[in-house]
Protein backbone atom coordinates (compact mmCIF):
# COMPACT_ATOMS: atom_id res chain seq x y z
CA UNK A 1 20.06 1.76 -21.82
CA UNK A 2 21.65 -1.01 -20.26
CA UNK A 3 20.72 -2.44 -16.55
CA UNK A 4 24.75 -1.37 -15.55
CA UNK A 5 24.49 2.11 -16.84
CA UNK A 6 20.81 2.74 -15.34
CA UNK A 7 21.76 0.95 -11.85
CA UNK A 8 25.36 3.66 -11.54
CA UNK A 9 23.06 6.61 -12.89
CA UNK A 10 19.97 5.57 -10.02
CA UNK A 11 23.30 5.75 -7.22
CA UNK A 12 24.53 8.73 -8.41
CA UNK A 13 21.09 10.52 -8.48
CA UNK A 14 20.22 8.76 -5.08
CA UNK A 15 23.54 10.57 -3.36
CA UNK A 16 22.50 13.65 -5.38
CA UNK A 17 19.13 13.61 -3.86
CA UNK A 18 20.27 12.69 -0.64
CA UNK A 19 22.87 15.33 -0.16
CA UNK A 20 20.26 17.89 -1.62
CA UNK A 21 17.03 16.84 1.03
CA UNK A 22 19.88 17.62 3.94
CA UNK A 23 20.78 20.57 2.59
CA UNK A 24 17.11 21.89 2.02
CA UNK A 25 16.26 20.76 4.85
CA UNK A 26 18.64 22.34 7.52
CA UNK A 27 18.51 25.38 4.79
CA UNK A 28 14.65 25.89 5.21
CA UNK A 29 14.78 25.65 8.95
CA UNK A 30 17.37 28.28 8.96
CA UNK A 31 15.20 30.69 6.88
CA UNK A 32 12.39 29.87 8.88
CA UNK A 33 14.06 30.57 12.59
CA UNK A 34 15.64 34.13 11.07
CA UNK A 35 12.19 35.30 9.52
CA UNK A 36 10.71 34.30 13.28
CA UNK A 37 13.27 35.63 15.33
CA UNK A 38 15.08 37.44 13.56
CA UNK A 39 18.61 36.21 14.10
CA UNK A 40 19.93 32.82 13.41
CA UNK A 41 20.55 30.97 16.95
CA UNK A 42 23.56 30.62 18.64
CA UNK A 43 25.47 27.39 20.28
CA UNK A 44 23.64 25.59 21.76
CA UNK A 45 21.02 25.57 19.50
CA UNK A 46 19.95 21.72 20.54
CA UNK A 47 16.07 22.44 19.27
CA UNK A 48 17.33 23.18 15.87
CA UNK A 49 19.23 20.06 15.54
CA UNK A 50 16.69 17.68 16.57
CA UNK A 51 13.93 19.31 14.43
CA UNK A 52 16.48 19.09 11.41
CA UNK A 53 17.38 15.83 12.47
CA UNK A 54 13.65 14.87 12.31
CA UNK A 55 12.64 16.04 9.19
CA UNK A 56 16.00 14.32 7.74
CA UNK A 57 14.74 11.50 9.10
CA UNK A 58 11.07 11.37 7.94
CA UNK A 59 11.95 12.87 4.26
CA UNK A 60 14.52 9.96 3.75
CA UNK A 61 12.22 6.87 4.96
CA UNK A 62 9.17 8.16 2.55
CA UNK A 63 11.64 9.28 0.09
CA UNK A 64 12.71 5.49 0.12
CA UNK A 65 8.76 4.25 0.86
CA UNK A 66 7.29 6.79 -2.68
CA UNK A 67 10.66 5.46 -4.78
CA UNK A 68 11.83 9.41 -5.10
CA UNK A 69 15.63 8.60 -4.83
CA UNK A 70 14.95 6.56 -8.28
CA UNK A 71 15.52 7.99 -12.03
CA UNK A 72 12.32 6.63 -13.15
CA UNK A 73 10.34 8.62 -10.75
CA UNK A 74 13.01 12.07 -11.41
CA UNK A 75 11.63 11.69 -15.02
CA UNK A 76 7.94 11.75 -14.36
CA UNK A 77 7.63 14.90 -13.39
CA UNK A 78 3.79 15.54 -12.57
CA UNK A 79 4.33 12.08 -10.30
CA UNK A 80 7.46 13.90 -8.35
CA UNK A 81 5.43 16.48 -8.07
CA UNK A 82 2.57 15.08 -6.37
CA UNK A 83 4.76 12.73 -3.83
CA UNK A 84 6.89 15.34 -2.92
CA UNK A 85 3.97 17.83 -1.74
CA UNK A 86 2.33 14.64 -0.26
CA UNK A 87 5.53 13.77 1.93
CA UNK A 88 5.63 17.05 3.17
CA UNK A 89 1.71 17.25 4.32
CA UNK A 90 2.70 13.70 5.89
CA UNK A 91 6.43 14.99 7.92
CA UNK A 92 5.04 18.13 8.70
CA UNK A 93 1.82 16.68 10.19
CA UNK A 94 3.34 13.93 12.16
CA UNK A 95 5.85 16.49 13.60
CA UNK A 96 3.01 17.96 14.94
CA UNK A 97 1.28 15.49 15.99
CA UNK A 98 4.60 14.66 17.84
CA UNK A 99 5.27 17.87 19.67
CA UNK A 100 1.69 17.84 20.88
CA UNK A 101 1.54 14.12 21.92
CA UNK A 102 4.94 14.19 23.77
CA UNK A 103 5.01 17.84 25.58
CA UNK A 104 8.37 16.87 27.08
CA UNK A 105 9.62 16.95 23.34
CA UNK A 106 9.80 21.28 23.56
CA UNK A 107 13.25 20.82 24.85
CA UNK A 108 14.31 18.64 21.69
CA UNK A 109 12.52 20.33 19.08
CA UNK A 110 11.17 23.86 18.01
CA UNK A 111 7.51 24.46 18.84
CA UNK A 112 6.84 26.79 17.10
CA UNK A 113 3.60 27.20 14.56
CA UNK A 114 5.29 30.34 12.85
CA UNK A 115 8.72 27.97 12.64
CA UNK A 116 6.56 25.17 11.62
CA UNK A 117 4.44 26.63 8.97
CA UNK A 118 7.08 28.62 7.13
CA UNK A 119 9.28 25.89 7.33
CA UNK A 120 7.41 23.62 5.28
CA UNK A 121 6.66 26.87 2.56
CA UNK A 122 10.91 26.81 2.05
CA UNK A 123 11.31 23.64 2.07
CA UNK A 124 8.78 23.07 -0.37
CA UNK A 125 10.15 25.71 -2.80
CA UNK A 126 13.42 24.68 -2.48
CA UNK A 127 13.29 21.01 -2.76
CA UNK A 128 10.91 21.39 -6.04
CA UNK A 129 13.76 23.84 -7.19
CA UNK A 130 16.17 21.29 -7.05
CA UNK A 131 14.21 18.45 -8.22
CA UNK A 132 12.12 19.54 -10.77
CA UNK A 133 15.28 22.22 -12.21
CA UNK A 134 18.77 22.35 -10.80
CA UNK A 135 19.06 17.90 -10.47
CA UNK A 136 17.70 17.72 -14.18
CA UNK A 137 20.08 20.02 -14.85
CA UNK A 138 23.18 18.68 -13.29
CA UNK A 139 21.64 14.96 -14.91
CA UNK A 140 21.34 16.34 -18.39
CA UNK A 141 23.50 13.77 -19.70
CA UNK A 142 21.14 11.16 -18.78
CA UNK A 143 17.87 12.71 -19.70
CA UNK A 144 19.72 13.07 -23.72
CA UNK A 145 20.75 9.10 -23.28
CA UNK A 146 17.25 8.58 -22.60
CA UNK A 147 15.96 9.85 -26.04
CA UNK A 148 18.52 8.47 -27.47
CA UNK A 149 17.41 4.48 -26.57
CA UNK A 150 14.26 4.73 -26.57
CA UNK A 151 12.34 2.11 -25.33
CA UNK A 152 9.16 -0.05 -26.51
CA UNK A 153 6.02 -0.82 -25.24
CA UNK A 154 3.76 -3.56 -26.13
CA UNK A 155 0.16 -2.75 -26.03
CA UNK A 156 -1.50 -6.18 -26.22
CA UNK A 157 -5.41 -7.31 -26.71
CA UNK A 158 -9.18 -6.14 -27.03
CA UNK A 159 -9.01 -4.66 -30.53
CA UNK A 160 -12.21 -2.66 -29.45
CA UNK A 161 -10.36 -0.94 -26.50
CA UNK A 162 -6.53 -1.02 -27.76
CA UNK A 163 -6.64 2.59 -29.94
CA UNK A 164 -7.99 3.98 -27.05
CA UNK A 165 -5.49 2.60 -24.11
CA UNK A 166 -2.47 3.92 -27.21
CA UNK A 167 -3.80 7.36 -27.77
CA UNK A 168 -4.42 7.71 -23.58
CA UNK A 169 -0.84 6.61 -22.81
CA UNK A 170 0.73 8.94 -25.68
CA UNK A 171 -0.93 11.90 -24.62
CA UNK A 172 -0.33 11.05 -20.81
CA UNK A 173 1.58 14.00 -18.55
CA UNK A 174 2.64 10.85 -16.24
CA UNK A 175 3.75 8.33 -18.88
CA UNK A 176 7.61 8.21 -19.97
CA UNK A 177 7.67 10.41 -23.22
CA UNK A 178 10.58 8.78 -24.58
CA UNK A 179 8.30 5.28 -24.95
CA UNK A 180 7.22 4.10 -28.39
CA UNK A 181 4.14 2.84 -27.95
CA UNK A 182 3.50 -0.45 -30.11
CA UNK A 183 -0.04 -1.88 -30.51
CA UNK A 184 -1.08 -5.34 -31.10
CA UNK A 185 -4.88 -5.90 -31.78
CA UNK A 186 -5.40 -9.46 -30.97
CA UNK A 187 -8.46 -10.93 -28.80
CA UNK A 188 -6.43 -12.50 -26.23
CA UNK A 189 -7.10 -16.32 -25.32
CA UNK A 190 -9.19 -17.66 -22.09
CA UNK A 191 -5.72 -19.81 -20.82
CA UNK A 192 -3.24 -18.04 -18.92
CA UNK A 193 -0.40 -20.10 -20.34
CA UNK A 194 -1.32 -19.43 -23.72
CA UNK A 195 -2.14 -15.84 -23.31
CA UNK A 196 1.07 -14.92 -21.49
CA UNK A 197 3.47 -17.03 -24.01
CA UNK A 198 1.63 -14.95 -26.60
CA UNK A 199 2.45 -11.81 -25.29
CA UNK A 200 6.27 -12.56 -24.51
CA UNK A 201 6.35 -13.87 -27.76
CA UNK A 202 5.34 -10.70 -29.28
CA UNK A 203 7.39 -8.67 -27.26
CA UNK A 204 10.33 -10.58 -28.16
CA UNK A 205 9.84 -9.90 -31.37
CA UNK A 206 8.72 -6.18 -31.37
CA UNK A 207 11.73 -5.80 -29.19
CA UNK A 208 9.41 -4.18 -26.39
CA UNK A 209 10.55 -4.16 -22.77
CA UNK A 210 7.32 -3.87 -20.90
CA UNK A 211 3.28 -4.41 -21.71
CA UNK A 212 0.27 -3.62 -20.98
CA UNK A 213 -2.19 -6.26 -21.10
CA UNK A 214 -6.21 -5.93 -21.98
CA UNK A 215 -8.54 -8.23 -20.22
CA UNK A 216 -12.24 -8.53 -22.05
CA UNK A 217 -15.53 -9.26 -20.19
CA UNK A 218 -14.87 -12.80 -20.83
CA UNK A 219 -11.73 -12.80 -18.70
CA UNK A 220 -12.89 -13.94 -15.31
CA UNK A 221 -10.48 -13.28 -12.36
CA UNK A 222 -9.16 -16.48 -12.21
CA UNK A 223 -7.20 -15.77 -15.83
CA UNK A 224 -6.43 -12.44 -14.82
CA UNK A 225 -4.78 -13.40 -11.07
CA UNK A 226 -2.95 -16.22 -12.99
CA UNK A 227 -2.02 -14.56 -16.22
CA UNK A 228 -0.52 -11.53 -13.56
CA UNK A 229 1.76 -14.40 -11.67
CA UNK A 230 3.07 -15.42 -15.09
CA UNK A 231 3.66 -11.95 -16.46
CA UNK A 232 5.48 -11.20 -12.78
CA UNK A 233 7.32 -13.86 -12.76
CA UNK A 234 8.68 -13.11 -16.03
CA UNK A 235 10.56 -9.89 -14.59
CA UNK A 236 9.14 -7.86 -17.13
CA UNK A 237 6.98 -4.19 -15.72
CA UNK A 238 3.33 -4.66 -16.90
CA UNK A 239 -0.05 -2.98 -16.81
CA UNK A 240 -3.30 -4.63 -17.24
CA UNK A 241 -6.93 -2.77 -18.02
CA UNK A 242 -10.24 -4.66 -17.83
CA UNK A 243 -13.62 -3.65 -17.12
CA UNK A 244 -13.85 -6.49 -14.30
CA UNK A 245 -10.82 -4.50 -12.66
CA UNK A 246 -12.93 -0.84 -12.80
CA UNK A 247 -16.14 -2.93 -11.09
CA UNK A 248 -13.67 -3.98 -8.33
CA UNK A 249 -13.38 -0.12 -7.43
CA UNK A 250 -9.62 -0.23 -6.87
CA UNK A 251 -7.17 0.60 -9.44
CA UNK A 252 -5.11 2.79 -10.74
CA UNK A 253 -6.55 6.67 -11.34
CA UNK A 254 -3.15 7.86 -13.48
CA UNK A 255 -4.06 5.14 -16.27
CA UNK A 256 -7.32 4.06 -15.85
CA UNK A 257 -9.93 4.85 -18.92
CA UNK A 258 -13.71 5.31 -18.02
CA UNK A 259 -15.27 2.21 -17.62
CA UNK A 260 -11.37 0.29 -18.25
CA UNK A 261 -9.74 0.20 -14.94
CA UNK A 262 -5.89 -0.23 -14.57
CA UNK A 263 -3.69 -1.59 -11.90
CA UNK A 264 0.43 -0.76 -12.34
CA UNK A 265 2.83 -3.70 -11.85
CA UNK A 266 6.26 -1.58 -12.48
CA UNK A 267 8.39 -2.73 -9.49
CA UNK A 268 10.82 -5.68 -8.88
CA UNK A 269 10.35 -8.21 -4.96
CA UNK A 270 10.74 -7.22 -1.93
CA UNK A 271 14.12 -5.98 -0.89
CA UNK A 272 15.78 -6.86 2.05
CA UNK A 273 15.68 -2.86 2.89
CA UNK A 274 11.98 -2.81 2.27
CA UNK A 275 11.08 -5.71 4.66
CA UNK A 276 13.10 -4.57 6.79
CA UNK A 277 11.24 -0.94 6.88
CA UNK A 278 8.01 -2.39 6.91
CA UNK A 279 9.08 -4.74 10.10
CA UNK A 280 10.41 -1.13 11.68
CA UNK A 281 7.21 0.39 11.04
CA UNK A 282 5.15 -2.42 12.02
CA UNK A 283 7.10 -2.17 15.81
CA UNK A 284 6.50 1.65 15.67
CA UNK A 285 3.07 1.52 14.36
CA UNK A 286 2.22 -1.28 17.08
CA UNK A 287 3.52 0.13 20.08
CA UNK A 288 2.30 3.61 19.24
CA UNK A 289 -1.11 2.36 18.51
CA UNK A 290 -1.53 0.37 21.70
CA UNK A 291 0.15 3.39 23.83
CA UNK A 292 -2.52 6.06 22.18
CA UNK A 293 -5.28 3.11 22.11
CA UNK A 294 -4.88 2.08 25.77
CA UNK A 295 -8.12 3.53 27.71
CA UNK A 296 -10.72 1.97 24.74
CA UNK A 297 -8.33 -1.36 25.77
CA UNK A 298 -8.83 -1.17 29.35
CA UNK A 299 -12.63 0.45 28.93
CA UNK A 300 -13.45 -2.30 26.64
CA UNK A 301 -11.82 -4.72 28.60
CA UNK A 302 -14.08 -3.29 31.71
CA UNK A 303 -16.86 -3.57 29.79
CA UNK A 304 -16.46 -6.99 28.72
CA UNK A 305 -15.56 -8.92 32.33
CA UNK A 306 -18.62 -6.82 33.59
CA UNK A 307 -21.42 -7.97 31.38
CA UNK A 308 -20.67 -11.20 30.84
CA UNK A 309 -18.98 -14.73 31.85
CA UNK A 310 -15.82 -15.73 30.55
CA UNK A 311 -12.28 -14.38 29.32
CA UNK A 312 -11.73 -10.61 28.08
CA UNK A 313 -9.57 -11.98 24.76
CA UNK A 314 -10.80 -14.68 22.17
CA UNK A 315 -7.75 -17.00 20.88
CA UNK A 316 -7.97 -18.94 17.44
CA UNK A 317 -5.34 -20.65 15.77
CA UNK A 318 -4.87 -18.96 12.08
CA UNK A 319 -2.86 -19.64 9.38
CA UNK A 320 0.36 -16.90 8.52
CA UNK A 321 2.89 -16.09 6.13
CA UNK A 322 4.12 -19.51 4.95
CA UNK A 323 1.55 -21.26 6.13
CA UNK A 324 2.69 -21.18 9.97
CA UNK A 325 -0.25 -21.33 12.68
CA UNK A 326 -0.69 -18.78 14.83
CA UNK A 327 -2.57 -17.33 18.05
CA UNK A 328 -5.24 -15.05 16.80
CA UNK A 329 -6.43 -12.57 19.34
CA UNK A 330 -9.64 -10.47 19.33
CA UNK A 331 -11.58 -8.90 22.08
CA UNK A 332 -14.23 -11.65 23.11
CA UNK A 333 -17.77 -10.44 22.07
CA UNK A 334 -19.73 -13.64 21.95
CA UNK A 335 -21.01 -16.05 24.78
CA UNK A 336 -18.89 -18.27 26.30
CA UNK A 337 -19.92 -22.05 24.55
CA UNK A 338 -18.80 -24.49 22.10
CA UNK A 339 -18.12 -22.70 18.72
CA UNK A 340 -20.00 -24.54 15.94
CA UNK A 341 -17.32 -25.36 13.33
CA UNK A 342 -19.50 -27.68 11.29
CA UNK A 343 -21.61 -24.69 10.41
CA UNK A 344 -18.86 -22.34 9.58
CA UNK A 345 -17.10 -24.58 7.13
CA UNK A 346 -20.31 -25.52 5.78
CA UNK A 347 -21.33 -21.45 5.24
CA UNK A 348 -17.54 -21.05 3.75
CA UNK A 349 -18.20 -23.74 1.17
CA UNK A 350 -21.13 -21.72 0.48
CA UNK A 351 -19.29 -18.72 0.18
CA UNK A 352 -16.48 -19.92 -1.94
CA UNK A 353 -19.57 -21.47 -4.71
CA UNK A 354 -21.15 -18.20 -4.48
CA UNK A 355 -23.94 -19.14 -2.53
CA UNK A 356 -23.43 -17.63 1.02
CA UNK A 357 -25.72 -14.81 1.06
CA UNK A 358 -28.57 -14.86 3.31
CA UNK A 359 -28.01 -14.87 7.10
CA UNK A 360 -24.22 -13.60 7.01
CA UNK A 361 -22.82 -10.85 8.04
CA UNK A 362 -20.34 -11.25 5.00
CA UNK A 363 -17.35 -12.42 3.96
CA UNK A 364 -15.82 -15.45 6.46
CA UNK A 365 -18.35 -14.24 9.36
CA UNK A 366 -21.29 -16.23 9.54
CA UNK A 367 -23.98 -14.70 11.63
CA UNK A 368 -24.43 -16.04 15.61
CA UNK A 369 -26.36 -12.88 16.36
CA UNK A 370 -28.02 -15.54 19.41
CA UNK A 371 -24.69 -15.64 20.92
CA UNK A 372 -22.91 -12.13 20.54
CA UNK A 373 -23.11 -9.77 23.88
CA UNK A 374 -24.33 -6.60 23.69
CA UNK A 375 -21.22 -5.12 23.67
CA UNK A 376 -19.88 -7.42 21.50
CA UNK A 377 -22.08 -5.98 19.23
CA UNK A 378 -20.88 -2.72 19.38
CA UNK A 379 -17.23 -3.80 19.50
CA UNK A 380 -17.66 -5.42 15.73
CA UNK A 381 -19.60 -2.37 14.71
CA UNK A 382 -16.71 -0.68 14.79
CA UNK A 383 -14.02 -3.13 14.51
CA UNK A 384 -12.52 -2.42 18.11
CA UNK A 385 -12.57 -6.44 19.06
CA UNK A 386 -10.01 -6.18 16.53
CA UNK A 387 -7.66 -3.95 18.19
CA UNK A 388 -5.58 -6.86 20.16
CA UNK A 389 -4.36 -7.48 16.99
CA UNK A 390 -1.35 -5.05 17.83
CA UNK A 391 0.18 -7.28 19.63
CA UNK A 392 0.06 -10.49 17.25
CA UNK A 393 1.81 -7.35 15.20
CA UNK A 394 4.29 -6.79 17.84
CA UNK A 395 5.16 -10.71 18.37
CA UNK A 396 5.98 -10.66 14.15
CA UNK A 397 2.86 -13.00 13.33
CA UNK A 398 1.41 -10.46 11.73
CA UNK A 399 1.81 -6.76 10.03
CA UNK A 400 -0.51 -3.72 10.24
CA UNK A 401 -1.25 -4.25 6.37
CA UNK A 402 -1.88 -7.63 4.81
CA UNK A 403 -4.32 -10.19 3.45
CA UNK A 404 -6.49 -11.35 6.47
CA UNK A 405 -5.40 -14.92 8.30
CA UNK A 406 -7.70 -17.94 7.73
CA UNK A 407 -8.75 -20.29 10.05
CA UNK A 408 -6.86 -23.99 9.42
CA UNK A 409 -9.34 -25.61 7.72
CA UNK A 410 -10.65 -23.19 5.24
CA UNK A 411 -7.20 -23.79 3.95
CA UNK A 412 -8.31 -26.44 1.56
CA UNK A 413 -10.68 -23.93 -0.45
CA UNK A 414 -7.53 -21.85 -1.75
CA UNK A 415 -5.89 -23.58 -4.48
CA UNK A 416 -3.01 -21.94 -7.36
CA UNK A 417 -2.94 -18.16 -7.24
CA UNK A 418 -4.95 -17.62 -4.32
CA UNK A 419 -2.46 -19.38 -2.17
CA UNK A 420 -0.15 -16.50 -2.56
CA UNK A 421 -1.28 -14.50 -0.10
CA UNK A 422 0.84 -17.17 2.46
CA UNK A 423 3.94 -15.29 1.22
CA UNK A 424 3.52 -11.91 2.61
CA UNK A 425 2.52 -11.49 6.82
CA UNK A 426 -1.59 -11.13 7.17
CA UNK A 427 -2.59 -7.65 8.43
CA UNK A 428 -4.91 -5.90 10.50
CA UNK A 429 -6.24 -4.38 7.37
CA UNK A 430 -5.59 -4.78 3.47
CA UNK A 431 -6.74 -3.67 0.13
CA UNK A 432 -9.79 -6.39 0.54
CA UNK A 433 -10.93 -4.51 3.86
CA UNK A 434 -10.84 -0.94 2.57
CA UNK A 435 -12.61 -1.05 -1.08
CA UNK A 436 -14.17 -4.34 -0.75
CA UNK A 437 -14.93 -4.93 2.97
CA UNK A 438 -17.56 -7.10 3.21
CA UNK A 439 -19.49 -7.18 -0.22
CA UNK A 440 -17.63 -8.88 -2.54
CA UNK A 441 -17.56 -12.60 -3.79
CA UNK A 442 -14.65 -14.67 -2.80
CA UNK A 443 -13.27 -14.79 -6.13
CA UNK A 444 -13.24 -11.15 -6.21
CA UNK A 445 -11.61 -10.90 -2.51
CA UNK A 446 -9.21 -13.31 -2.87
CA UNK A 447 -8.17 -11.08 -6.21
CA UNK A 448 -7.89 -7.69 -4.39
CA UNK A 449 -6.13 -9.57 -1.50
CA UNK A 450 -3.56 -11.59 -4.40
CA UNK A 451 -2.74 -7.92 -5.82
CA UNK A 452 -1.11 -6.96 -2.47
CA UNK A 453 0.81 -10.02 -2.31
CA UNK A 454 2.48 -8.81 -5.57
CA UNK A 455 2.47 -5.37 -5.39
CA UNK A 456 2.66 -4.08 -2.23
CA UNK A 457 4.91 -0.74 -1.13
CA UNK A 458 5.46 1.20 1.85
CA UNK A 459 3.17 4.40 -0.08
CA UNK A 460 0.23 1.40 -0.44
CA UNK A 461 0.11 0.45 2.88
CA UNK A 462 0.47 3.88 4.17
CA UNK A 463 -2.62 4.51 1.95
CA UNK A 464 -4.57 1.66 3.20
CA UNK A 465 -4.21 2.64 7.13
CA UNK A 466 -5.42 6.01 6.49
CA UNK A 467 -8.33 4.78 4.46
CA UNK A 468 -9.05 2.39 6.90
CA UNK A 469 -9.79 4.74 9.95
CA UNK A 470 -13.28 6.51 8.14
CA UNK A 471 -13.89 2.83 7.06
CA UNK A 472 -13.83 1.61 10.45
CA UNK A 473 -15.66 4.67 12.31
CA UNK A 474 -18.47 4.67 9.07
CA UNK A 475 -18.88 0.81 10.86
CA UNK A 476 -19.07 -0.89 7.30
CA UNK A 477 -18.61 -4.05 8.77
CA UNK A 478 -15.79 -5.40 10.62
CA UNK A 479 -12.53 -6.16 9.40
């Protein structure tokens, strides 16, 4: 299929899909309001609008966040399946959480529980109606072209492991069915430059459009992260497996095998609509967090002028997307007093050879213990010194989700793939802080922190806020 006739059949199925969420939507609010009350309401019926107009609203942006206005995605059916009932947990809840954090909101939208709860039960059954039948349908044309050109896919490395990875992706629910899966049962070479000219080589001549890599044990994360930069950079989809990916504890659950974890690398760079969302979200998230978040600001801030000497915020100058300082703010929750730099950058060079162990707390924090208040203790225990954070978020020097900023001079310990995490924003939190928090080597950080930086979506960091919350009140260290 070529890139022209796949980029007119993803518009025509994204108006299709479009038109079809307004239509179930206003359509399962209507059957909703007459099973409640009976009667559909008259003009004006200004509470009907607005709620339509919100779910419209909320459908579309994770319908753009989850990629469900793409073809790809309409194809892989137990995938649609699963983000469609997950966006409509997520609308339903936050229009909820909406009516019962803004009461004045019961003249703009319909409270009802009844209204609410049925709603969602249409919706659902008529959206997965059209989806799942009458779009397929009305698209048939395009699912016969796609048998017709089928595509290949080059399954590359660990002759012990590659059988396996085939027979798992054939049999798959999720994967595309119309893939012919070739295999390639080479031990891959230690250089990434050699390893990823092999594989494009092969591909080329196997006439395969997209791979899927195996790592061995003797792979450390230094070939992986720069094999992965190569193989992105080439434009081509790809999906690695290695057991030093399933000790990490984060990867993907749809491909992973046993002991073989997988991580998905199937999208394209950020778009100027997805930046653009995430920037939106970041203002939203921000403002809404500091507005819902403001007595534990002005308790802690209470707390902190009361007890001891000194300013309520603690200002550092970090390092940010393209490698522009900053003004770091936290909640103060040490003594006031000179801050021993010599030590820290001695303690990261530690860290960085592996050798920081004893007497930290973990990963960049060294432990002062001698100088932290007593409520500065209980502030990192559960992360709340971050919290000031929002408004770094607000200002645009950082986003809610994102690698964590470094301090200036640590800058000199991140060398080749481990300086990409300077093109994305740092975050309050990020794949490092939820499965890896404080444990893990800096090799192994830097690599959970690097897959963000080239894989990152709206449904990832959406994931990664909600997952941080039972992190942070669990108190597994501080972010």
């Amino acid at each position: 299929m070529t890139a022209g006739r796949t980029l007119s059949l993803n518009t025509r199925y994204y108006v299709a899909a479009v038109i079809a969420d307004a239509f179930t939507v206003v359509a399962a609010l209507a059957i909703a309001v007459v099973i409640r009350f009976g009667h559909f309401p008259v003009f004006p019926f200004t509470e009907f609008l607005g709620t339509a107009a919100f779910y419209m609203l909320g459908y579309y942006v994770i319908s753009v966040m989850e990629n469900l206005y793409s073809v790809r995605t309409a194809l892989n059916r137990p995938m649609l399946l699963y983000r469609i009932l997950r966006m409509t947990f997520i609308v339903t809840g936050t229009f909820m959480l909406t009516i019962f954090l803004f009461k004045e909101t019961k003249f703009m939208f319909i409270d009802s529980r009844f209204v609410i709860v049925f709603n969602m039960i249409a919706w659902l059954v008529l959206t997965l109606s059209v989806k799942l039948v009458i779009l397929p349908k009305i698209f048939k044309s395009f699912y016969r072209g796609t048998r017709r050109s089928r595509s290949n896919l080059l399954i590359a490395g660990n002759p012990g492991r590659n059988g396996n990875i085939a027979s798992l992706l054939r049999n798959s629910r999720i994967y595309p069915s119309d893939q012919r899966v070739i295999t390639w049962s080479e031990s891959l070479p230690l250089d990434p430059k050699k390893l990823t000219a092999l594989v494009l080589k092969e591909m080329t001549e196997k006439s395969c459009d997209s791979a899927v890599v195996l790592f061995e044990e003797k792979h450390d994360f230094n070939c992986i992260a720069e094999s992965c930069v190569l193989l992105n950079d080439s434009g081509i989809p790809f999906v690695i497996y290695g057991p030093k990916i399933f000790e990490l504890g984060y990867f993907d659950p749809w491909f992973s095998l046993n002991d073989y974890g997988a991580l998905t690398f199937l999208k394209k760079g950020r778009q100027f609509t997805q930046i653009s969302l995430r920037r939106l979200s970041d203002i939203v998230l921000s403002f809404s967090g500091l507005l819902f978040l403001s007595p534990i600001f002005i308790l802690t801030a209470l707390a902190i002028k009361l007890t001891s000497p000194g300013p309520i915020l603690f200002k550092q100058q970090r390092v940010g997307l393209k490698l522009k300082e900053f003004g770091f703010l936290k909640f103060r929750s040490m003594r006031e007093g000179k801050v021993n730099e010599d030590a820290h950058r001695k303690y990261f060079r530690q860290y960085v050879n592996g050798k920081a162990a004893d007497g930290a707390e973990g990963a960049f924090k060294l432990n002062q213990s001698s100088r932290v208040t007593t409520i500065g203790r209980i502030i990192r225990k559960t992360s709340i010194d971050e919290l000031p954070q929002l408004i770094n978020v607000i200002k645009g020097d950082m986003s809610m989700v994102g690698p964590r900023p470094c301090i200036p001079y640590e800058l000199e310990h991140y060398s080749g793939w481990q300086r990409k995490r300077f093109t994305v924003k740092p975050g309050l939190t990020g794949i490092w802080q939820v499965y890896g928090r404080s444990r893990l080597p800096f090799s192994e950080a830097q690599f959970l922190d690097f897959l963000y930086t080239i894989d990152s979506s709206h449904s990832l960091d959406f994931r990664l806020i909600m997952k941080t919350i039972p992190v942070v009140l669990f108190g597994k260290g501080g972010l």
